[in-house]
C-alpha atoms as a PDB file:
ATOM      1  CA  UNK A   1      -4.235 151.482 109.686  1.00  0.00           C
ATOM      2  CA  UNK A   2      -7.416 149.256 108.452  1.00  0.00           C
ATOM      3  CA  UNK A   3      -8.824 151.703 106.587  1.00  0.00           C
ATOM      4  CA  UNK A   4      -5.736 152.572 104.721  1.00  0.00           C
ATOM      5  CA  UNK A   5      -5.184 148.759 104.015  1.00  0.00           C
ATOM      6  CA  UNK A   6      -8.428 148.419 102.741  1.00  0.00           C
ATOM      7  CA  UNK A   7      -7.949 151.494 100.374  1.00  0.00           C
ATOM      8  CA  UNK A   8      -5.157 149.844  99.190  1.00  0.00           C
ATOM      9  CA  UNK A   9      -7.262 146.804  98.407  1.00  0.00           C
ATOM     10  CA  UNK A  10      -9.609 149.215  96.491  1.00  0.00           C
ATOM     11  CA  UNK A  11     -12.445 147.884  99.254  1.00  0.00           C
ATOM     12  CA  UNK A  12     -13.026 151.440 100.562  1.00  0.00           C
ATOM     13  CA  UNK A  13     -14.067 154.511  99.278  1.00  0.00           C
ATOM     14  CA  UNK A  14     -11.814 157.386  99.733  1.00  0.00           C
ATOM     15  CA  UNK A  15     -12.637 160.248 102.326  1.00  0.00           C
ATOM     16  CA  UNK A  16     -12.783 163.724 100.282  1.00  0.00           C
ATOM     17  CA  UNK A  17      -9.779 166.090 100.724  1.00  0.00           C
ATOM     18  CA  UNK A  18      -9.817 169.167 102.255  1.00  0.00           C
ATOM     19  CA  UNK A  19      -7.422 171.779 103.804  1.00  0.00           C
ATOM     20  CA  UNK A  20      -7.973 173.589 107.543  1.00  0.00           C
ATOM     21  CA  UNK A  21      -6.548 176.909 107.714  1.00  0.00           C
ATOM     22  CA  UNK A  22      -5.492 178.251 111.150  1.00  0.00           C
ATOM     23  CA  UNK A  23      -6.251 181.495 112.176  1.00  0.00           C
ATOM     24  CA  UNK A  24      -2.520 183.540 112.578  1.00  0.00           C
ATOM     25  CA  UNK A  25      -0.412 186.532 112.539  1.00  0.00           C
ATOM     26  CA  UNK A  26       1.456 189.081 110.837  1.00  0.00           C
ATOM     27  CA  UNK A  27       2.809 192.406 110.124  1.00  0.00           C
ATOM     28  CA  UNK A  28       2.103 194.359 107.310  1.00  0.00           C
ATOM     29  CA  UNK A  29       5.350 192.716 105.628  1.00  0.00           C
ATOM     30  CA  UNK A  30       5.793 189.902 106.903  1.00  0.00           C
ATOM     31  CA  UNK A  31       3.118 186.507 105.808  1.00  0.00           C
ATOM     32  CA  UNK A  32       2.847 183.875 108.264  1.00  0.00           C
ATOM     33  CA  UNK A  33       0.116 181.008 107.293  1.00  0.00           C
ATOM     34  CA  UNK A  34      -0.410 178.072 108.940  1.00  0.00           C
ATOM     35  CA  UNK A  35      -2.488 174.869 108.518  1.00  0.00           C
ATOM     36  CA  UNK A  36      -3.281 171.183 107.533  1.00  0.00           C
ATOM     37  CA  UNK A  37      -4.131 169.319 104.252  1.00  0.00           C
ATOM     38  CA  UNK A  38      -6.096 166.012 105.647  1.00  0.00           C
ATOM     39  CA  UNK A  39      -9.178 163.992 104.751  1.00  0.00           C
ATOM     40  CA  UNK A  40     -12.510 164.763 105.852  1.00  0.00           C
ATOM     41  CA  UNK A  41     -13.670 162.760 108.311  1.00  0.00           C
ATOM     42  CA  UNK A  42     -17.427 163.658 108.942  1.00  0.00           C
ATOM     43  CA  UNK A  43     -16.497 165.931 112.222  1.00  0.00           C
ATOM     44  CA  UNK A  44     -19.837 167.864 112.902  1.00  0.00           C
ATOM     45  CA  UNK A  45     -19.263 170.342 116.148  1.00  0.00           C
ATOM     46  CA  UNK A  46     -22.948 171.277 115.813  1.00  0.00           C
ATOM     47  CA  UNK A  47     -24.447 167.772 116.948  1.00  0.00           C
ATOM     48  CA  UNK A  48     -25.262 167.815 120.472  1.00  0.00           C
ATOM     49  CA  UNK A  49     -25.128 164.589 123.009  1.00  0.00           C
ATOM     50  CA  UNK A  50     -22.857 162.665 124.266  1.00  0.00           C
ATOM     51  CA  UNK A  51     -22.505 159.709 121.033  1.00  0.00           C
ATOM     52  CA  UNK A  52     -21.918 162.334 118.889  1.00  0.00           C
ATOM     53  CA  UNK A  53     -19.378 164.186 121.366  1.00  0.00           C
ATOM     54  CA  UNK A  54     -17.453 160.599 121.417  1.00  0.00           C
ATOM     55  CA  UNK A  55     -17.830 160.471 117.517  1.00  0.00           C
ATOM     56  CA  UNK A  56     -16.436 164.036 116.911  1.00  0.00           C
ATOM     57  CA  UNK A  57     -13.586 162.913 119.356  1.00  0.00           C
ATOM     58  CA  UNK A  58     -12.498 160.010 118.027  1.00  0.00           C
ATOM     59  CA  UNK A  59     -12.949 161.614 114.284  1.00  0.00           C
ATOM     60  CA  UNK A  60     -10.423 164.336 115.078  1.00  0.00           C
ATOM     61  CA  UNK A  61      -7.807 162.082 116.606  1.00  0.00           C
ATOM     62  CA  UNK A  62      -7.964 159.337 114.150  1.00  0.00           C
ATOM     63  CA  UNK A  63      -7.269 162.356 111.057  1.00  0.00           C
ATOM     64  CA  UNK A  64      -5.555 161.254 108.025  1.00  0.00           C
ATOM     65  CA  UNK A  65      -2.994 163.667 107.000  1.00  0.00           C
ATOM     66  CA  UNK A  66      -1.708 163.988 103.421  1.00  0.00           C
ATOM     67  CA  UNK A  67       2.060 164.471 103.001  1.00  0.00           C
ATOM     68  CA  UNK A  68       3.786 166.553 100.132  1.00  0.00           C
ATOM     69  CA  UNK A  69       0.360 167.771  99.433  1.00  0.00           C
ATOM     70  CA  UNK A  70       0.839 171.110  96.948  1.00  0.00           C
ATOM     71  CA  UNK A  71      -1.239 173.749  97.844  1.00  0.00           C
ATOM     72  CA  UNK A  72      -1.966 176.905  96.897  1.00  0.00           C
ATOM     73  CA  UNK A  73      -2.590 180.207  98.484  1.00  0.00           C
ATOM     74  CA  UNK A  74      -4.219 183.403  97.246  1.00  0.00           C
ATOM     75  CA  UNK A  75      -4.373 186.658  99.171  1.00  0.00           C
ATOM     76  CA  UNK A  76      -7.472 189.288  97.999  1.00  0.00           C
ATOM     77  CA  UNK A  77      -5.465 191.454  95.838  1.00  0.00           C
ATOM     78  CA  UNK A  78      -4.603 188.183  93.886  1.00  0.00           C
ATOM     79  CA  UNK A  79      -1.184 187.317  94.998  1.00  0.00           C
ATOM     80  CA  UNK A  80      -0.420 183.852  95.305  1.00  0.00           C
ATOM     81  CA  UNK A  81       2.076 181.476  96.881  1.00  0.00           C
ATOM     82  CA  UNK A  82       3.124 177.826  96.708  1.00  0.00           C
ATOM     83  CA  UNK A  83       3.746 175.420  99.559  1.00  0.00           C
ATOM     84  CA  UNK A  84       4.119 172.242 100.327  1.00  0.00           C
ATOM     85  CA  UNK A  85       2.681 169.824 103.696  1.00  0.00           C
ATOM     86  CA  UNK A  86       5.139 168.166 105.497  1.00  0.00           C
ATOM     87  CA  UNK A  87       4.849 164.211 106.487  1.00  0.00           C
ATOM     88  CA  UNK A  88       1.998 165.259 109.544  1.00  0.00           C
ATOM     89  CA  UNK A  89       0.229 167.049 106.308  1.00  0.00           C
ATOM     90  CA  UNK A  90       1.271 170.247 108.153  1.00  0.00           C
ATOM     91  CA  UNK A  91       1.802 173.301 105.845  1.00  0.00           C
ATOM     92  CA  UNK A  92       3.848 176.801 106.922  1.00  0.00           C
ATOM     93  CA  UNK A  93       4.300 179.780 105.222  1.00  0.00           C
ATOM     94  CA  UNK A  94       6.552 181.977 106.475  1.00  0.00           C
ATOM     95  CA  UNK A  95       8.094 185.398 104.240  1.00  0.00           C
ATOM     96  CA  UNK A  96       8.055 188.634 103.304  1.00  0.00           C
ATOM     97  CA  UNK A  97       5.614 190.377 101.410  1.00  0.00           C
ATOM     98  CA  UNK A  98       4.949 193.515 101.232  1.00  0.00           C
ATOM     99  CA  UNK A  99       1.890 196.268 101.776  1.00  0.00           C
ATOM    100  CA  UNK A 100      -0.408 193.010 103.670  1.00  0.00           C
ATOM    101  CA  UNK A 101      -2.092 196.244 106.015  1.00  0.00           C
ATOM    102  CA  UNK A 102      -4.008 197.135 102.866  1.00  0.00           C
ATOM    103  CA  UNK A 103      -5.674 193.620 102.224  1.00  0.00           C
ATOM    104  CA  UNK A 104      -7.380 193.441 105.703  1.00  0.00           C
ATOM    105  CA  UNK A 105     -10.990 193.786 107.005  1.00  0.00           C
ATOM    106  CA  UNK A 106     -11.737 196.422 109.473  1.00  0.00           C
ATOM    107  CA  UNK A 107     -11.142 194.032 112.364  1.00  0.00           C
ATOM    108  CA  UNK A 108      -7.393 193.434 111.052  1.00  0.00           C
ATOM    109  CA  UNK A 109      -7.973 190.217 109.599  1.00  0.00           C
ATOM    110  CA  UNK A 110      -6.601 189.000 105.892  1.00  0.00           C
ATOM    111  CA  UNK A 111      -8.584 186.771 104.163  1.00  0.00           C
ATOM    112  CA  UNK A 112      -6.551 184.275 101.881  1.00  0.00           C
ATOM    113  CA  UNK A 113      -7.875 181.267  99.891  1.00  0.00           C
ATOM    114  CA  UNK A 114      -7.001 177.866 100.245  1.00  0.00           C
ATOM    115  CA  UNK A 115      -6.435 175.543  97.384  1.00  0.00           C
ATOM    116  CA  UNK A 116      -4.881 171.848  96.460  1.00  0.00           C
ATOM    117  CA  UNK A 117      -2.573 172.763  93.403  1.00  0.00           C
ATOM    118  CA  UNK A 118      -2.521 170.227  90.055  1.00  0.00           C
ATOM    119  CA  UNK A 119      -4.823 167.494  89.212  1.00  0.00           C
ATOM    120  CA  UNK A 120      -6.094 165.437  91.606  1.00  0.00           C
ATOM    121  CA  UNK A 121      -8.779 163.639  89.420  1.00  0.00           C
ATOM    122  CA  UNK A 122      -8.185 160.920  91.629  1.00  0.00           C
ATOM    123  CA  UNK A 123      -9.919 162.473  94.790  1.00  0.00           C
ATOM    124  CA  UNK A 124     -13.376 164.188  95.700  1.00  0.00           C
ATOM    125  CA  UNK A 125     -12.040 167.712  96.891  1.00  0.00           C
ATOM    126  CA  UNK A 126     -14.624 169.448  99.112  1.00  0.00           C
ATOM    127  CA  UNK A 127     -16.036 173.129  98.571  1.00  0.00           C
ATOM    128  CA  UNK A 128     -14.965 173.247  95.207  1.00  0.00           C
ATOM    129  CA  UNK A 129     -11.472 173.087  96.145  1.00  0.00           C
ATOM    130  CA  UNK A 130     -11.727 176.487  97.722  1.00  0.00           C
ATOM    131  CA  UNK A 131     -10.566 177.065 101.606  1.00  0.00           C
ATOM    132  CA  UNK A 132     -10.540 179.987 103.633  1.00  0.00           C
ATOM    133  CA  UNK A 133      -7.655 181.038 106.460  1.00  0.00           C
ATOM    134  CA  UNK A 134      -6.900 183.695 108.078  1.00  0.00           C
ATOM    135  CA  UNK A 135      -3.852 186.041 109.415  1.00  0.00           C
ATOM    136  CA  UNK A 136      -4.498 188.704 112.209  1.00  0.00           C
ATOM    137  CA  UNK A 137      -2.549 191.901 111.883  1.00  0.00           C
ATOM    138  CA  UNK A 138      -3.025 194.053 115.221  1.00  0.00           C
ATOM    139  CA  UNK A 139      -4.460 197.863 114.642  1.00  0.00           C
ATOM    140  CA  UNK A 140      -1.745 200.500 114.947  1.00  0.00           C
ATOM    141  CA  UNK A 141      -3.648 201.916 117.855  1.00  0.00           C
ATOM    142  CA  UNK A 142      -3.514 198.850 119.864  1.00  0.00           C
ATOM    143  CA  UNK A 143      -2.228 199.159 123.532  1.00  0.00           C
ATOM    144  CA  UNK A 144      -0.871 196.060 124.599  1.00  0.00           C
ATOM    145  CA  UNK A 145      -1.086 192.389 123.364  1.00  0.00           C
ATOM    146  CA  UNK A 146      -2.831 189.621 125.766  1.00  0.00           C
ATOM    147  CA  UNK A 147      -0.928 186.149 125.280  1.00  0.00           C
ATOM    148  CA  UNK A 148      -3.442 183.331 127.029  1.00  0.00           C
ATOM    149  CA  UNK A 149      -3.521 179.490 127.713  1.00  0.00           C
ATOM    150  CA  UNK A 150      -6.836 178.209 127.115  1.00  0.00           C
ATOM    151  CA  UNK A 151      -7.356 175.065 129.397  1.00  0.00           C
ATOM    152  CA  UNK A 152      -8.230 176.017 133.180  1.00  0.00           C
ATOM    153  CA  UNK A 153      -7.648 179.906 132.297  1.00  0.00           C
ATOM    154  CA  UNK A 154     -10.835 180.206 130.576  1.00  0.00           C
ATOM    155  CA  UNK A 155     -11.673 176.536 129.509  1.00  0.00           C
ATOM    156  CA  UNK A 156     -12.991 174.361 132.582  1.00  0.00           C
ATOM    157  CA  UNK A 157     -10.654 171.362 131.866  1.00  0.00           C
ATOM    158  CA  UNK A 158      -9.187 169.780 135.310  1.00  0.00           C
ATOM    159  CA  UNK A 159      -6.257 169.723 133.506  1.00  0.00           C
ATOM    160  CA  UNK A 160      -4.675 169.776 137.403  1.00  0.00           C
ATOM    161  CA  UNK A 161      -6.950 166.631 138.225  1.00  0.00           C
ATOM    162  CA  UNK A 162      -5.066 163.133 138.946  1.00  0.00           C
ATOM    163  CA  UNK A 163      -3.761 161.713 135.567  1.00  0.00           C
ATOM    164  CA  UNK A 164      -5.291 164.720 133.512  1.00  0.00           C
ATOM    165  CA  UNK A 165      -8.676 162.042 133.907  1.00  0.00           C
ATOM    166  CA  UNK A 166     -10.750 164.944 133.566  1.00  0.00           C
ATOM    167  CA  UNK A 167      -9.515 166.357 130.619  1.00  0.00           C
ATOM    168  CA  UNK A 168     -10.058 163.114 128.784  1.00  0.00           C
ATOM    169  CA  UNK A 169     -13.793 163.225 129.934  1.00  0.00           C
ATOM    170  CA  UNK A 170     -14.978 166.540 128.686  1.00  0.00           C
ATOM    171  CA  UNK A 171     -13.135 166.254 125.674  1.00  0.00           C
ATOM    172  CA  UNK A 172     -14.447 163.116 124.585  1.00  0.00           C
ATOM    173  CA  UNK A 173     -18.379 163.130 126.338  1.00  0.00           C
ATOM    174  CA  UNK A 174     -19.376 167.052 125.856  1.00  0.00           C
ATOM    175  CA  UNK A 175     -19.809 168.726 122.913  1.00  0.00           C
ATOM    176  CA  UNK A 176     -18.962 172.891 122.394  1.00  0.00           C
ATOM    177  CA  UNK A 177     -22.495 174.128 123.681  1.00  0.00           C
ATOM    178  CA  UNK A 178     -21.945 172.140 126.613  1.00  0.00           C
ATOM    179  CA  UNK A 179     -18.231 172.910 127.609  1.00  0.00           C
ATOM    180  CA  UNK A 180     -17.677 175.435 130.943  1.00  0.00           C
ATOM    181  CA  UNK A 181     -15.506 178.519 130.404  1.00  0.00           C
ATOM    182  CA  UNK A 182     -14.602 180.498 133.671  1.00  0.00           C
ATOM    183  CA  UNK A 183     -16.755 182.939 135.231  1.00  0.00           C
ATOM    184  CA  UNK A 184     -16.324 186.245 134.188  1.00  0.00           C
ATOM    185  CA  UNK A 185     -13.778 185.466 131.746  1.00  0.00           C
ATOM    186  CA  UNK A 186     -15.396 186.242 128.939  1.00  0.00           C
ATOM    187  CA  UNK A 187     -16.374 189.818 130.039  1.00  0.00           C
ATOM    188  CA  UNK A 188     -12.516 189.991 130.862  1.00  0.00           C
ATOM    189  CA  UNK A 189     -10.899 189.533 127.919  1.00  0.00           C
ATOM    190  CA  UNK A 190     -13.656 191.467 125.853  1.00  0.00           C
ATOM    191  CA  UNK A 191     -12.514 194.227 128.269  1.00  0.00           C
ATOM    192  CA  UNK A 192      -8.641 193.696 127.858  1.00  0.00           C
ATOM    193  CA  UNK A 193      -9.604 193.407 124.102  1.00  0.00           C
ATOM    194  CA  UNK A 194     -10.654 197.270 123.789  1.00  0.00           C
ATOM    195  CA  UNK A 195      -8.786 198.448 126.095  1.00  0.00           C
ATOM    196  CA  UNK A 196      -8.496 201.788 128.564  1.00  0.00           C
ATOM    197  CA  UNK A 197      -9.797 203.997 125.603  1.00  0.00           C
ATOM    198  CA  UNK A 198     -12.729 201.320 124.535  1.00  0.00           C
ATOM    199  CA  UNK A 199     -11.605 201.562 121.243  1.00  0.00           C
ATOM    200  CA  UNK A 200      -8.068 199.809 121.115  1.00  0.00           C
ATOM    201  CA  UNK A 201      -8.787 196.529 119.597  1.00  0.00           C
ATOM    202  CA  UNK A 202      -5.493 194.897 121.451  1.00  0.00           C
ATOM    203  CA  UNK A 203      -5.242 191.544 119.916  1.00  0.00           C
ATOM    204  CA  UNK A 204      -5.941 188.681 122.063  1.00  0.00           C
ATOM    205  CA  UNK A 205      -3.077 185.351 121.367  1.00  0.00           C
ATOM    206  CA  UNK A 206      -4.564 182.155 122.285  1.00  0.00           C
ATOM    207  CA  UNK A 207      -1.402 179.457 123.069  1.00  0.00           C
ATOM    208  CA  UNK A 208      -2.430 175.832 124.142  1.00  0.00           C
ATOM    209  CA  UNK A 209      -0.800 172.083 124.757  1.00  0.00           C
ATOM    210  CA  UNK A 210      -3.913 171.496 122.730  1.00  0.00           C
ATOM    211  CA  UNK A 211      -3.156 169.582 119.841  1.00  0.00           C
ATOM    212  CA  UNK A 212      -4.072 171.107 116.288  1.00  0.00           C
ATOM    213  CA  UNK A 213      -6.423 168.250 116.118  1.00  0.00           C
ATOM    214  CA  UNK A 214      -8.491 170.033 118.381  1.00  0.00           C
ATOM    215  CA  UNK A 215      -8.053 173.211 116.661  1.00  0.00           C
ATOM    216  CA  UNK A 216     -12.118 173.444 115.167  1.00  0.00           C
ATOM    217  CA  UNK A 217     -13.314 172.423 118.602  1.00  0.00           C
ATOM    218  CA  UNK A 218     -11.348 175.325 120.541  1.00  0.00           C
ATOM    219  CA  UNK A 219     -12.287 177.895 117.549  1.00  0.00           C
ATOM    220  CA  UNK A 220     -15.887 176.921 118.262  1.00  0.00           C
ATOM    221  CA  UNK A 221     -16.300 177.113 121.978  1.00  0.00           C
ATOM    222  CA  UNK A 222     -14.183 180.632 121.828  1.00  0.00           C
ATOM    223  CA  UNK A 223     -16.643 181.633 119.074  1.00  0.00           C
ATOM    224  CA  UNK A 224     -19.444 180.481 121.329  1.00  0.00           C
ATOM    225  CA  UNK A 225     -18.322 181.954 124.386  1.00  0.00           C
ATOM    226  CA  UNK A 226     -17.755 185.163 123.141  1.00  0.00           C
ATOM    227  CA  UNK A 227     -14.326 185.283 123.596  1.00  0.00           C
ATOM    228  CA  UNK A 228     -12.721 188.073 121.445  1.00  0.00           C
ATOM    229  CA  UNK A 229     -11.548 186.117 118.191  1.00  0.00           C
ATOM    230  CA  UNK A 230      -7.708 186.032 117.937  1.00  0.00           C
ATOM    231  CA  UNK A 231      -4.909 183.326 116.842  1.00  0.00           C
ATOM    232  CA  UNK A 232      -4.827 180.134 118.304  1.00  0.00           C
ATOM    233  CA  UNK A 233      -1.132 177.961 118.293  1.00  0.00           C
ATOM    234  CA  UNK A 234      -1.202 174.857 119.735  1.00  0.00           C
ATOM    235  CA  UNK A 235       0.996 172.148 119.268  1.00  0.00           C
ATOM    236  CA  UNK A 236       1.392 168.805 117.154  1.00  0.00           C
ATOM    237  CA  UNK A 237      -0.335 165.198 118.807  1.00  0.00           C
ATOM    238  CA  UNK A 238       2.487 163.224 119.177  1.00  0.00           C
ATOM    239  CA  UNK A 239       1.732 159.365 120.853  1.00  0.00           C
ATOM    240  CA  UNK A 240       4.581 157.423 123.039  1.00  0.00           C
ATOM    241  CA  UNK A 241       5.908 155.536 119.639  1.00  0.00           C
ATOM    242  CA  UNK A 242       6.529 159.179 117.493  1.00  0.00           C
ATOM    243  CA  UNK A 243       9.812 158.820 116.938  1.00  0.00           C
ATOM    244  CA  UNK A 244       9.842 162.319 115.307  1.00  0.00           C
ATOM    245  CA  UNK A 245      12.526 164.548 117.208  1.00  0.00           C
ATOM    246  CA  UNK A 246      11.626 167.052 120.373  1.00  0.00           C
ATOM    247  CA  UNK A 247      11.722 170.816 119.812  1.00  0.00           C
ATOM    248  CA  UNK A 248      14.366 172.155 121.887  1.00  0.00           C
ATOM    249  CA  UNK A 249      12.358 174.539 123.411  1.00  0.00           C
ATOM    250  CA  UNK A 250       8.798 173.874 124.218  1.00  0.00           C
ATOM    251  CA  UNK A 251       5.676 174.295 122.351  1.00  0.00           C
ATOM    252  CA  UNK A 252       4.656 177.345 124.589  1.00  0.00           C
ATOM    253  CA  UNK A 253       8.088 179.001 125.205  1.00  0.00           C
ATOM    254  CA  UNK A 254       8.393 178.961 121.126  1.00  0.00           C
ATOM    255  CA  UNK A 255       5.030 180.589 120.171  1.00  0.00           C
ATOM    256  CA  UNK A 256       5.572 183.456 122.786  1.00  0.00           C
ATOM    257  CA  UNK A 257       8.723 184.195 121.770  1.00  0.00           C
ATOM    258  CA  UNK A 258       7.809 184.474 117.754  1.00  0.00           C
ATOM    259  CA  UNK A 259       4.632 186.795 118.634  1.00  0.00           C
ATOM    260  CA  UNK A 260       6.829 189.007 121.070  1.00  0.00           C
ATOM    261  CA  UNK A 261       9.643 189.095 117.923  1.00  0.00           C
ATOM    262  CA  UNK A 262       6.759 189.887 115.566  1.00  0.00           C
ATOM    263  CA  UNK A 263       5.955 192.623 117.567  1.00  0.00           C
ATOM    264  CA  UNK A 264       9.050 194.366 118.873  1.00  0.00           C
ATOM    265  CA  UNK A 265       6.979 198.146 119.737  1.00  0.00           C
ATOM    266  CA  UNK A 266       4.314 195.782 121.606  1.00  0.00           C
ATOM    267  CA  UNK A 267       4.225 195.120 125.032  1.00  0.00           C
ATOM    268  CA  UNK A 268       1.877 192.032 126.583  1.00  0.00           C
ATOM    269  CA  UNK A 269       0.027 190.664 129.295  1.00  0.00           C
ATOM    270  CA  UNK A 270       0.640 186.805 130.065  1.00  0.00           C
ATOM    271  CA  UNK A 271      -2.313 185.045 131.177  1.00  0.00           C
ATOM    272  CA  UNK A 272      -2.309 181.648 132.409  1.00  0.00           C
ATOM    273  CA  UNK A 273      -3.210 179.094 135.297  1.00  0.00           C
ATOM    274  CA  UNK A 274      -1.380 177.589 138.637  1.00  0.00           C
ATOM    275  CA  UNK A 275      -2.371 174.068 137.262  1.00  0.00           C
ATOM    276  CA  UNK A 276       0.762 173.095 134.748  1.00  0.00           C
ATOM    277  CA  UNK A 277       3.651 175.497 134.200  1.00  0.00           C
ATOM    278  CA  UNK A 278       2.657 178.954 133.010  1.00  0.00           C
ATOM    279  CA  UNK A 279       3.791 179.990 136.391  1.00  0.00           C
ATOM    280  CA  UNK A 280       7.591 178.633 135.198  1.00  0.00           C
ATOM    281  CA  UNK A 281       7.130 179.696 131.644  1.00  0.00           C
ATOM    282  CA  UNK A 282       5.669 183.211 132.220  1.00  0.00           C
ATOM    283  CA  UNK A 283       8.129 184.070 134.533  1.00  0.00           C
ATOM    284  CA  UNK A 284      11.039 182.604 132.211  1.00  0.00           C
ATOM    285  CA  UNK A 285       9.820 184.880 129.216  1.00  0.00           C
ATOM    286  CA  UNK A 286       9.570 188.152 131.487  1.00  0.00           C
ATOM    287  CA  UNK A 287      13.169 187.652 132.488  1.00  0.00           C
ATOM    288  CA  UNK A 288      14.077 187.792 129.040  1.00  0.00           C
ATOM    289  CA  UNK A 289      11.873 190.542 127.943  1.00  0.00           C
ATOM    290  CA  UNK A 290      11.872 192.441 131.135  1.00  0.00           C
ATOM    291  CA  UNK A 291      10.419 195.473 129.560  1.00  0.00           C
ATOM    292  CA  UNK A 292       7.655 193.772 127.570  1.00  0.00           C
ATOM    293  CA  UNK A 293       5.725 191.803 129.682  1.00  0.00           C
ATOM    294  CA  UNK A 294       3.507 194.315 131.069  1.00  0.00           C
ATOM    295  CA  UNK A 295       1.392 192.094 133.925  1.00  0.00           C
ATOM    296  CA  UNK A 296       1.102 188.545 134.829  1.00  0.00           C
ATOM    297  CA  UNK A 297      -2.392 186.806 135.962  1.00  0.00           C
ATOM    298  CA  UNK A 298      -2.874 183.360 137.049  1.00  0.00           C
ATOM    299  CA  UNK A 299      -5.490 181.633 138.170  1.00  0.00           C
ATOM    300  CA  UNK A 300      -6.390 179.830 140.887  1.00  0.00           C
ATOM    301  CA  UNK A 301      -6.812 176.101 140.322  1.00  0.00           C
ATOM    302  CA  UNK A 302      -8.257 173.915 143.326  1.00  0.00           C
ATOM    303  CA  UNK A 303      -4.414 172.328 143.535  1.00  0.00           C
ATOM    304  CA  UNK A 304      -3.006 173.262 147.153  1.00  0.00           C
ATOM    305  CA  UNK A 305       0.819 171.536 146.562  1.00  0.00           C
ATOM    306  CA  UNK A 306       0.848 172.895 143.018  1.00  0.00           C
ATOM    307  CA  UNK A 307      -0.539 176.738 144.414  1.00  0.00           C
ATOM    308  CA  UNK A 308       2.166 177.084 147.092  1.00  0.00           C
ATOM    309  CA  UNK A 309       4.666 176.202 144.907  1.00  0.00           C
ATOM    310  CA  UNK A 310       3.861 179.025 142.351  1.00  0.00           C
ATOM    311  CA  UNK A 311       3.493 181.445 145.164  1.00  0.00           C
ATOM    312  CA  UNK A 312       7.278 180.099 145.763  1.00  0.00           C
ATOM    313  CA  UNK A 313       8.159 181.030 142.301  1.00  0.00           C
ATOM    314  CA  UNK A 314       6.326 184.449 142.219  1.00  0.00           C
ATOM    315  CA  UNK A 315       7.891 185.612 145.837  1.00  0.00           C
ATOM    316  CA  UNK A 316      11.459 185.297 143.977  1.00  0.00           C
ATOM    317  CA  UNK A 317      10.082 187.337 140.583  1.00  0.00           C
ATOM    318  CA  UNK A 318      10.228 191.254 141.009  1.00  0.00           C
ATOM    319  CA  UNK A 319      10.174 192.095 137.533  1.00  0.00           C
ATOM    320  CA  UNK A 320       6.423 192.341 136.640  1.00  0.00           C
ATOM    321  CA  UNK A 321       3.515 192.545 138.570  1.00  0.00           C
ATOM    322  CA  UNK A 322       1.288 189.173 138.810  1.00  0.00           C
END
């Protein structure tokens, strides 16, 4: 709020613009980009200690979004299409277009080009106004999809702990190099990732109560980890005075049910942890795609009350194995 009435004031200099592109999914026909047009605010994952940890984290929460920002987006063979953010600077592209398959690198990926549309003589614009995204369009040959939460399932959060009071420390003291994922996990999903044959590429679907804020943070300690790369949805910050209105269906619930819709000749594995609600969620979507949800694994979080209540849940649930 300071800064922006000091802008106003002309006693600060304006932060350069610059858009983040979220890595997504498709089909073949069907585009689906998402992202954020927002000032740069000096974020640097690549500085280690704790200050700059605490810096980082209070850069990515204090973003300043730009609303009915025009933007432009160009795909490799030179197509391009127009959008517009919404009031949280969010942008969505969602349509048809056709022959996408042929525009993709040999891991499935399209490449598209970000860009702010128009003059904006008024504003530094980072990387010469160019910004890269990326859509994920699974192999033909894949076996199965893997749908997985990211805190406690293969990011050490304590997101079970006593008012979440560990999650708020590791996110805010310890940078990417210095974050804990799970034992093994790694080596897990590399080997759900190719697959019986070794050679299946199955895409991996990375769906968080993260907010997009930390999107670049999550990217990084996936990238780091050497998780297999895949989309990663999470879910708009909102504080106790947003007034904006509730989905109707959670954050989770929605983003499962669009990739299972995407892919109809898919089935998945849901992967998750006994700390929150995956137990409740997972078990929700497999009732209403009995014959695509292929397994069901949860961890194990150090949470006795909230454990034998998921092995409540799971002794009722027949459907799929977990």
């Amino acid at each position: 709020m300071f800064k922006e009435i000091l802008q106003r004031f002309g006693l600060h200099d304006k932060d350069p613009l610059q858009i983040h592109g979220y890595q997504s999914y498709g089909t073949q026909d069907h585009l689906y980009a998402l992202g954020r047009a927002l000032e740069f605010e000096g974020v640097n994952l690549k500085k280690k200690g704790v200050y700059n940890a605490l810096k980082n984290a209070y850069k990515q929460f204090r973003s300043d979004e730009l609303p009915g920002a025009k933007l432009k987006v160009r795909l490799p063979d030179n197509r391009v299409f127009y959008t517009e953010t919404n009031t949280d600077g969010y942008y969505k592209i969602d349509i048809t277009s056709e022959n996408l398959e042929e525009l993709t690198n040999d891991q499935g990926w399209l490449n598209m080009q970000l860009s702010y549309e128009g003059n904006r003589h008024d504003r530094v614009i980072l990387n010469d106004n160019k910004f890269p995204a990326q859509m994920l369009i699974p192999e033909k040959n894949a076996e199965y999809g893997v749908i997985s939460d990211i805190d406690d399932t293969i990011l050490q959060t304590g997101v079970a702990s006593l008012m979440k009071w560990r999650v708020i420390i590791n996110t805010l003291s310890k940078g990417v190099g210095n974050r804990t994922p799970l034992k093994g996990a790694a080596s897990l999903y590399q080997k759900l990732h190719i697959g019986k044959s070794g050679k299946a590429s199955n895409p991996i679907f990375y769906v968080s109560n993260s907010p997009w804020n930390l999107y670049h943070y999550l990217e990084a300690f996936i990238k780091h980890n050497n998780f297999p790369k895949g989309p990663i949805l999470l879910r708009d910050f909102r504080t106790p005075f947003d007034k904006t209105p509730v989905p109707e269906k959670p954050h989770k619930q929605h983003e499962i049910r669009n990739i299972l819709k995407t892919y109809p000749k898919l089935n998945f594995v849901l992967i998750g942890d006994s700390g929150e609600h995956d137990a409740d969620i997972y078990i929700e979507i497999a009732e209403e795609f009995p014959e695509r949800i292929k397994a069901i694994y949860l961890r194990s979080v150090n949470h006795k009350k909230r454990m034998f209540r998921v092995s409540g849940l799971l002794e009722n649930f027949v459907d799929t194995p977990a």
